[in-house]
N, C-alpha and C. Protein backbone atom coordinates (compact mmCIF):
# COMPACT_ATOMS: atom_id res chain seq x y z
N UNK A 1 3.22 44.68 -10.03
CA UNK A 1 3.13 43.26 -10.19
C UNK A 1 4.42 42.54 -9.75
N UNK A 2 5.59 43.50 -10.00
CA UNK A 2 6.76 42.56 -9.98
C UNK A 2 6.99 42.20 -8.02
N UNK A 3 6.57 42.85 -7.26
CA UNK A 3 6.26 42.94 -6.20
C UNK A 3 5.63 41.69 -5.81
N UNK A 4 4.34 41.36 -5.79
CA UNK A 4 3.43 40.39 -5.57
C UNK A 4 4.46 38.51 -5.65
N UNK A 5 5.51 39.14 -6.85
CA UNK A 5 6.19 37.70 -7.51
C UNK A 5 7.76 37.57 -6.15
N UNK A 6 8.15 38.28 -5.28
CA UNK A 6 9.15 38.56 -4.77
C UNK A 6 9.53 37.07 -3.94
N UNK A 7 7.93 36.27 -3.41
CA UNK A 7 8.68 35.28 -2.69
C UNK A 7 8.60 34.29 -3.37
N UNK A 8 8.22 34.13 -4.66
CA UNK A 8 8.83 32.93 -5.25
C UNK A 8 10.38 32.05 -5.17
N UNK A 9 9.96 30.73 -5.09
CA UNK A 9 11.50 30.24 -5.37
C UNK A 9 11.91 29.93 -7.01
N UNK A 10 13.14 30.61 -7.11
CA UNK A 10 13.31 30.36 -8.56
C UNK A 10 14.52 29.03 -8.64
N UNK A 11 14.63 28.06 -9.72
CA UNK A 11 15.51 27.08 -9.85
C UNK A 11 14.85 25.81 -10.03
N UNK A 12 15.50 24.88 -10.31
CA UNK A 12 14.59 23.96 -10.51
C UNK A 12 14.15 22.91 -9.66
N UNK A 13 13.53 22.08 -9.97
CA UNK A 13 12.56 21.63 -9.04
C UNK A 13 12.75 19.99 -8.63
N UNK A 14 13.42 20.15 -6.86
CA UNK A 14 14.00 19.43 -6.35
C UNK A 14 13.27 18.30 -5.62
N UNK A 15 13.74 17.06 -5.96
CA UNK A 15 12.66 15.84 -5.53
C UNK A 15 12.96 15.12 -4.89
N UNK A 16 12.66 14.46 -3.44
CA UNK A 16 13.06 13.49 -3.01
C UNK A 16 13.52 11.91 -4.06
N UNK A 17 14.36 11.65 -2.89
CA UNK A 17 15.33 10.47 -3.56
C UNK A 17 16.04 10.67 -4.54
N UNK A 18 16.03 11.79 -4.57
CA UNK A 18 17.69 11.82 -5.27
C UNK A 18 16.90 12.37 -7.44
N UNK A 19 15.51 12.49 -7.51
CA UNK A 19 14.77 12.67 -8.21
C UNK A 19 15.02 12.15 -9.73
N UNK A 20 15.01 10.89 -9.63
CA UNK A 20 14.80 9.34 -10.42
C UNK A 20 16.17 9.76 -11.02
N UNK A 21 17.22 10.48 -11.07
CA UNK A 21 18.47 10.57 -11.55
C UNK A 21 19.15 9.23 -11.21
N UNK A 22 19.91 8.80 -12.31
CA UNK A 22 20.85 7.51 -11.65
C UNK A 22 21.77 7.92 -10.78
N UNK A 23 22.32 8.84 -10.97
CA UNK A 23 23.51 9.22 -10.39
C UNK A 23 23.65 9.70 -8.82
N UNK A 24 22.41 9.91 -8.59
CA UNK A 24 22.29 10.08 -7.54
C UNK A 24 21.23 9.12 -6.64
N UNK A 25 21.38 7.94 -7.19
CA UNK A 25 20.44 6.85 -6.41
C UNK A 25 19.27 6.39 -6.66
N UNK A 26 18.72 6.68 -7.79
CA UNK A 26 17.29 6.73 -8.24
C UNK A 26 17.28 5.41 -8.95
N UNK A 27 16.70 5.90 -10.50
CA UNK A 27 16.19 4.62 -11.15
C UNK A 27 18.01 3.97 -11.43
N UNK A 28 17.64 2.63 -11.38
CA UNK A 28 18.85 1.76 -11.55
C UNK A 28 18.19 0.69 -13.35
N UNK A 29 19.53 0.24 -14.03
CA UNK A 29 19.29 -0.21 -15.09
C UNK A 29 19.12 -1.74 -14.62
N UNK A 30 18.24 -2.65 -15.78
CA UNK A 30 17.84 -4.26 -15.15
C UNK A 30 19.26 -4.64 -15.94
N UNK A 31 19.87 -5.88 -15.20
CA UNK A 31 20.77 -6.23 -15.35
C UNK A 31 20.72 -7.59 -16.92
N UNK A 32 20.86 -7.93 -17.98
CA UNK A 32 20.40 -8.55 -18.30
C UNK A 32 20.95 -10.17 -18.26
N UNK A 33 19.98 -10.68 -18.55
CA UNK A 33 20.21 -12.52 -18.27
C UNK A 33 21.46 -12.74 -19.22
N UNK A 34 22.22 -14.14 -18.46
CA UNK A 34 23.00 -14.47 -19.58
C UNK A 34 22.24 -15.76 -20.44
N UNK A 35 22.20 -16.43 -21.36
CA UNK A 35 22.00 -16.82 -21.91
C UNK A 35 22.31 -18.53 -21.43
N UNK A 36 23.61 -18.33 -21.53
CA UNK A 36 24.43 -19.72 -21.14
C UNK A 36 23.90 -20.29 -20.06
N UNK A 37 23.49 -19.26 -18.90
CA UNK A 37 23.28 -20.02 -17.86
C UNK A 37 22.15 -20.56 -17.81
N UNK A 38 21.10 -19.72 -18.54
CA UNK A 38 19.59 -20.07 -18.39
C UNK A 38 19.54 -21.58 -19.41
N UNK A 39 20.53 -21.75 -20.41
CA UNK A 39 20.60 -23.31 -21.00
C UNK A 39 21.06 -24.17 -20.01
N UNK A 40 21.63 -24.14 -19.53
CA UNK A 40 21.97 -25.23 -18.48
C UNK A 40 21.16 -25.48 -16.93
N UNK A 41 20.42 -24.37 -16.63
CA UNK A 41 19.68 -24.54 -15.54
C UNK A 41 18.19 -25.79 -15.50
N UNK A 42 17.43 -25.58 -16.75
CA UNK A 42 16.55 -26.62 -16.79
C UNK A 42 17.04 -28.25 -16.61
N UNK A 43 18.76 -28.13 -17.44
CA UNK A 43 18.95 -29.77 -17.33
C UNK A 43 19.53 -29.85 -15.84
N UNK A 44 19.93 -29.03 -15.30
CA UNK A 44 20.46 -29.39 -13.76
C UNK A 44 19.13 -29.52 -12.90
N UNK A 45 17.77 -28.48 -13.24
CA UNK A 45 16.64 -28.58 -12.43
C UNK A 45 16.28 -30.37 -12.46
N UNK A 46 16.06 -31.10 -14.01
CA UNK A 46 15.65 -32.20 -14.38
C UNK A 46 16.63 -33.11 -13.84
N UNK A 47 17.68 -32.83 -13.52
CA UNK A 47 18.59 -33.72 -12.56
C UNK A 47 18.40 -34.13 -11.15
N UNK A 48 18.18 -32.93 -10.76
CA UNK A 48 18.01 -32.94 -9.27
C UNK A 48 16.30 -33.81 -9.05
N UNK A 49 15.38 -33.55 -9.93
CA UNK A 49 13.54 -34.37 -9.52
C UNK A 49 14.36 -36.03 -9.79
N UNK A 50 14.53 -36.47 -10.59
CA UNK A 50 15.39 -37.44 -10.90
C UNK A 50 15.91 -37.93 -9.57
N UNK A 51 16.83 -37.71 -8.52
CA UNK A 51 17.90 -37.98 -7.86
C UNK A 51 16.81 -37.59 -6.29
N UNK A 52 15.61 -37.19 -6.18
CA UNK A 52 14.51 -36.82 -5.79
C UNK A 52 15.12 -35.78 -4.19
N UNK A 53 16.03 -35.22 -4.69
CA UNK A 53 16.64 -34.10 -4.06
C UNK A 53 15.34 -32.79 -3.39
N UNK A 54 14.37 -32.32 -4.48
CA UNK A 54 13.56 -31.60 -4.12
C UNK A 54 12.09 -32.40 -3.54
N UNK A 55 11.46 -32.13 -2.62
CA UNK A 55 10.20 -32.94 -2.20
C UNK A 55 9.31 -32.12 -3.10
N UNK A 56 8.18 -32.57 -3.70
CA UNK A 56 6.37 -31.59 -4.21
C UNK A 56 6.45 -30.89 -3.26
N UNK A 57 6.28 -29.98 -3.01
CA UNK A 57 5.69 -28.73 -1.98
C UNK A 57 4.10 -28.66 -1.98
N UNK A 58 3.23 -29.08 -1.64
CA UNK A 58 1.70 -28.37 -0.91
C UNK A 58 1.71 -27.18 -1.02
N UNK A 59 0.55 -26.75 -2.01
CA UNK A 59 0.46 -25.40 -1.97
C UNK A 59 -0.42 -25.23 -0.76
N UNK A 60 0.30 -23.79 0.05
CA UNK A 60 0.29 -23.14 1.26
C UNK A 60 -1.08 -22.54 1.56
N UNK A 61 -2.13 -23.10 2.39
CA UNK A 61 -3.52 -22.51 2.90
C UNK A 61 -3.32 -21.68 3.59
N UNK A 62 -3.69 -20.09 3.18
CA UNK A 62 -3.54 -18.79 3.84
C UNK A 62 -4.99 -18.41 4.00
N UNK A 63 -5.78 -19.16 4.13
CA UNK A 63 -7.06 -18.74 4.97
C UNK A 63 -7.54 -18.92 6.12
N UNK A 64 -7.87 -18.24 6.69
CA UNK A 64 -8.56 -18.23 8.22
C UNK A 64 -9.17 -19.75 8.54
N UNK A 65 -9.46 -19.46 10.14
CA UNK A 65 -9.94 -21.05 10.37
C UNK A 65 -11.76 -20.62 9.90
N UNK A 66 -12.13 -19.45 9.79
CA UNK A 66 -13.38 -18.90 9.70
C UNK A 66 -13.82 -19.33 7.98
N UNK A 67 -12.73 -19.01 7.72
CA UNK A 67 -12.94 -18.93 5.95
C UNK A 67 -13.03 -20.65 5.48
N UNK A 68 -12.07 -21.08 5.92
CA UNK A 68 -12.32 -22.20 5.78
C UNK A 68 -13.77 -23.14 5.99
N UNK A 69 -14.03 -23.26 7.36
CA UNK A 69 -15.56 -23.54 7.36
C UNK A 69 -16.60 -22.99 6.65
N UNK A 70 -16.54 -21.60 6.22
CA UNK A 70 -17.41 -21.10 5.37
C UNK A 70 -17.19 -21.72 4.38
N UNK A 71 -16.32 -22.18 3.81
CA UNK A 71 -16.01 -23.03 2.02
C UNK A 71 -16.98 -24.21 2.50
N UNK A 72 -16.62 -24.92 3.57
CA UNK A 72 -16.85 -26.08 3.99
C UNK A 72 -18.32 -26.38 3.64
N UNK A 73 -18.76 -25.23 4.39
CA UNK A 73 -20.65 -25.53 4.68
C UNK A 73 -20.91 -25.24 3.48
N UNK A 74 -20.23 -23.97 2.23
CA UNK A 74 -20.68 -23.67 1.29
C UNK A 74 -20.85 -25.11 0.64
N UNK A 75 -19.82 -25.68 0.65
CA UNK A 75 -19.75 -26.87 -0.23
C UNK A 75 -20.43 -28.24 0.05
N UNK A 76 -21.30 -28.13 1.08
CA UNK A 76 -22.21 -29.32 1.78
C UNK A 76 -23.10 -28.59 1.58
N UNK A 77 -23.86 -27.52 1.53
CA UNK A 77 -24.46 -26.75 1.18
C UNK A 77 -25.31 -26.76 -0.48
N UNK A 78 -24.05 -26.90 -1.23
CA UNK A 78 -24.06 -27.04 -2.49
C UNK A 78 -24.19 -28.43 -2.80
N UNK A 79 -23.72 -29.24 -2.36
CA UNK A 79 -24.36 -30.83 -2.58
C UNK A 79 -25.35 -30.74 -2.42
N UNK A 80 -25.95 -30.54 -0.86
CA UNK A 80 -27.37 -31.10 -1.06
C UNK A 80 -28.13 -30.60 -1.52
N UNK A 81 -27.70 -29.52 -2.07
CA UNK A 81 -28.91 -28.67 -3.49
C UNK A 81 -28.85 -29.49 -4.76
N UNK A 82 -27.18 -29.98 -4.97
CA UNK A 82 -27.45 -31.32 -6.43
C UNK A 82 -28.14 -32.11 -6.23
N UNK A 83 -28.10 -32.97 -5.16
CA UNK A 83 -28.28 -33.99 -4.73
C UNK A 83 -30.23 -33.89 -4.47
N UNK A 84 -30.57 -32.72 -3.91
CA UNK A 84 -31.77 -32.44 -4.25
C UNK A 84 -32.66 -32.21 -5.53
N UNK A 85 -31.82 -31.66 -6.36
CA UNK A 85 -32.30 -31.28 -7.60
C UNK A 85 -32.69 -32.60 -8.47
N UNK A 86 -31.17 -33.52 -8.26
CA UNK A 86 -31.22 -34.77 -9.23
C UNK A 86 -32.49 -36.06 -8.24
N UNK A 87 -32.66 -35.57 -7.70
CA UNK A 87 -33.65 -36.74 -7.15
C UNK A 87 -35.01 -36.68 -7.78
N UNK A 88 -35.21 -35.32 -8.14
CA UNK A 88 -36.87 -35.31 -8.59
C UNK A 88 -36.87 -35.07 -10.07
N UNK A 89 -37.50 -35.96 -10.59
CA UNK A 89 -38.23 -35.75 -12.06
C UNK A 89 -38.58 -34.84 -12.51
N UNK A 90 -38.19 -34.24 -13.64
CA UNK A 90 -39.27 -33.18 -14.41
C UNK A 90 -40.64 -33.37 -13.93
N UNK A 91 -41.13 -34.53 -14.13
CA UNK A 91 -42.69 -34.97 -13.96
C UNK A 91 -43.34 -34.32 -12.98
N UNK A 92 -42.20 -34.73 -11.63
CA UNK A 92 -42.68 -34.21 -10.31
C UNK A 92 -42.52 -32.79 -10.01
N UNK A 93 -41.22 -32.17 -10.56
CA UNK A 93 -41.55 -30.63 -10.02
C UNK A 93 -42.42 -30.43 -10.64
N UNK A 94 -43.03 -30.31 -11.99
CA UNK A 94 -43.96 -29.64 -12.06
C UNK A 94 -45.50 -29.84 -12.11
N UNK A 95 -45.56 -30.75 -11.38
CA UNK A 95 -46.31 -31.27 -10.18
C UNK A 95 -46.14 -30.87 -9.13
N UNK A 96 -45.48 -30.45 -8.38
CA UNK A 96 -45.18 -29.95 -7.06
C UNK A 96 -45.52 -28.42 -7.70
N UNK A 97 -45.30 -27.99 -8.82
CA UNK A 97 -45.90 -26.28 -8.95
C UNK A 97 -47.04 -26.34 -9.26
N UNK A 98 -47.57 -27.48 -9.40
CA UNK A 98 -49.05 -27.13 -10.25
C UNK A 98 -49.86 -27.21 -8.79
N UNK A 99 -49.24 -27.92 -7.87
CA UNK A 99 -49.60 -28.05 -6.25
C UNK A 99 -49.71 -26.52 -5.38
N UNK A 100 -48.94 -25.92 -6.02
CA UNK A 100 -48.40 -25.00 -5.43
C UNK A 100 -49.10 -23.60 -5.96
N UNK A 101 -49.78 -23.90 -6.81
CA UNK A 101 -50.46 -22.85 -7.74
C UNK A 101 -51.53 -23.07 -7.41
N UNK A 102 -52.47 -24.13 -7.21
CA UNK A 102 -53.51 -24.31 -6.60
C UNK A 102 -54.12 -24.05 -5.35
N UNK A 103 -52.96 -23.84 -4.20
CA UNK A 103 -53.20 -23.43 -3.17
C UNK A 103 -52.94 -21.64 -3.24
N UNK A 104 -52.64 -20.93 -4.06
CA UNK A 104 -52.68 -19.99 -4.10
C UNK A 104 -54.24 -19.56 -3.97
N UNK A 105 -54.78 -18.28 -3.51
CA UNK A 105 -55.73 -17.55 -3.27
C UNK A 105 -56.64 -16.86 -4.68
N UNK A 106 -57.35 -17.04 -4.98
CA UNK A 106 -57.97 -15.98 -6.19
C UNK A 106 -57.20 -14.50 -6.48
N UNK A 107 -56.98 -14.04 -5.29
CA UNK A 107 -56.72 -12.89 -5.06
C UNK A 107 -55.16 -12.82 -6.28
N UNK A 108 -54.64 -13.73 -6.50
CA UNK A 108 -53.25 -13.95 -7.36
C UNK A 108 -53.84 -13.60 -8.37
N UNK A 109 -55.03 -14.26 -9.11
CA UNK A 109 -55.58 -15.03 -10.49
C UNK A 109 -55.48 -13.56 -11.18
N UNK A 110 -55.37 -13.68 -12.64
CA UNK A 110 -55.28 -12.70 -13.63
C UNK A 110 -56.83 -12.52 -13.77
N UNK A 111 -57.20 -11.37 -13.61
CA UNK A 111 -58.83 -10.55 -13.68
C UNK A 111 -58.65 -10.68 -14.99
N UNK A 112 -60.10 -11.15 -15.24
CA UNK A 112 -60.34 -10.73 -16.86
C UNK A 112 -60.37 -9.68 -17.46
N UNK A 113 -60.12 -8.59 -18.60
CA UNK A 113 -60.57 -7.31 -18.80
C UNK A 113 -61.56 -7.52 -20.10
N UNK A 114 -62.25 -6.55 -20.41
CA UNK A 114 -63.13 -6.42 -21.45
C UNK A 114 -64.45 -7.42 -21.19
N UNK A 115 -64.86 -7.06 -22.33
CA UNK A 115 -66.41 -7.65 -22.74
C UNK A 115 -66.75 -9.04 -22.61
N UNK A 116 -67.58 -9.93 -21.73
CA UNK A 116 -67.49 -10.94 -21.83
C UNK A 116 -67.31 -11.98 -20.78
């Protein structure tokens, strides 16, 4: 048996990047906030909108010119389905199904079962 074990590597077990050890480049510690500064940053931020130093920024459209028209039509799309819906009365759709049930064929109709 001891044979079969001959090409093993023995030692321990070596990892790229330096294998999360600090000391050798790996995981690093988070530095922590100071305190002081983070009190004084909101009243300098509220200074500067004030003095109108920063402009609103537009949030940034990262969609295709494709994607876009697809919203587009979705959303004209979707109107004239409200806009359809709110035009007709309870009264009338179901009137328009009772229309619609009538032109159906026998061949639909529920067969009677049993005696009678």
């Amino acid at each position: 048996p001891s044979e079969s074990y001959q090409h093993v590597v023995k030692g321990g077990l070596k990892l790229k990047g330096g294998g999360g050890l600090p000391a050798a480049g790996g995981v690093k510690k988070k530095k922590k906030k100071d305190k002081k500064r983070d009190a004084e940053r909101p009243l300098e931020l509220a200074a500067g909108d004030k003095d109108g130093e920063k402009k609103p920024s537009e949030p940034k459209d990262n969609r295709t010119e494709a994607e876009r028209r697809y919203d587009e039509q979705a959303e004209r799309t979707q109107a004239r389905l409200i806009e359809k819906m709110a035009s007709k009365s309870h009264k009338d759709k179901v009137r328009e199904f009772n229309e619609y049930l009538s032109k159906l064929s026998e061949h639909h109709d529920i067969p009677k079962v049993g005696p009678g």
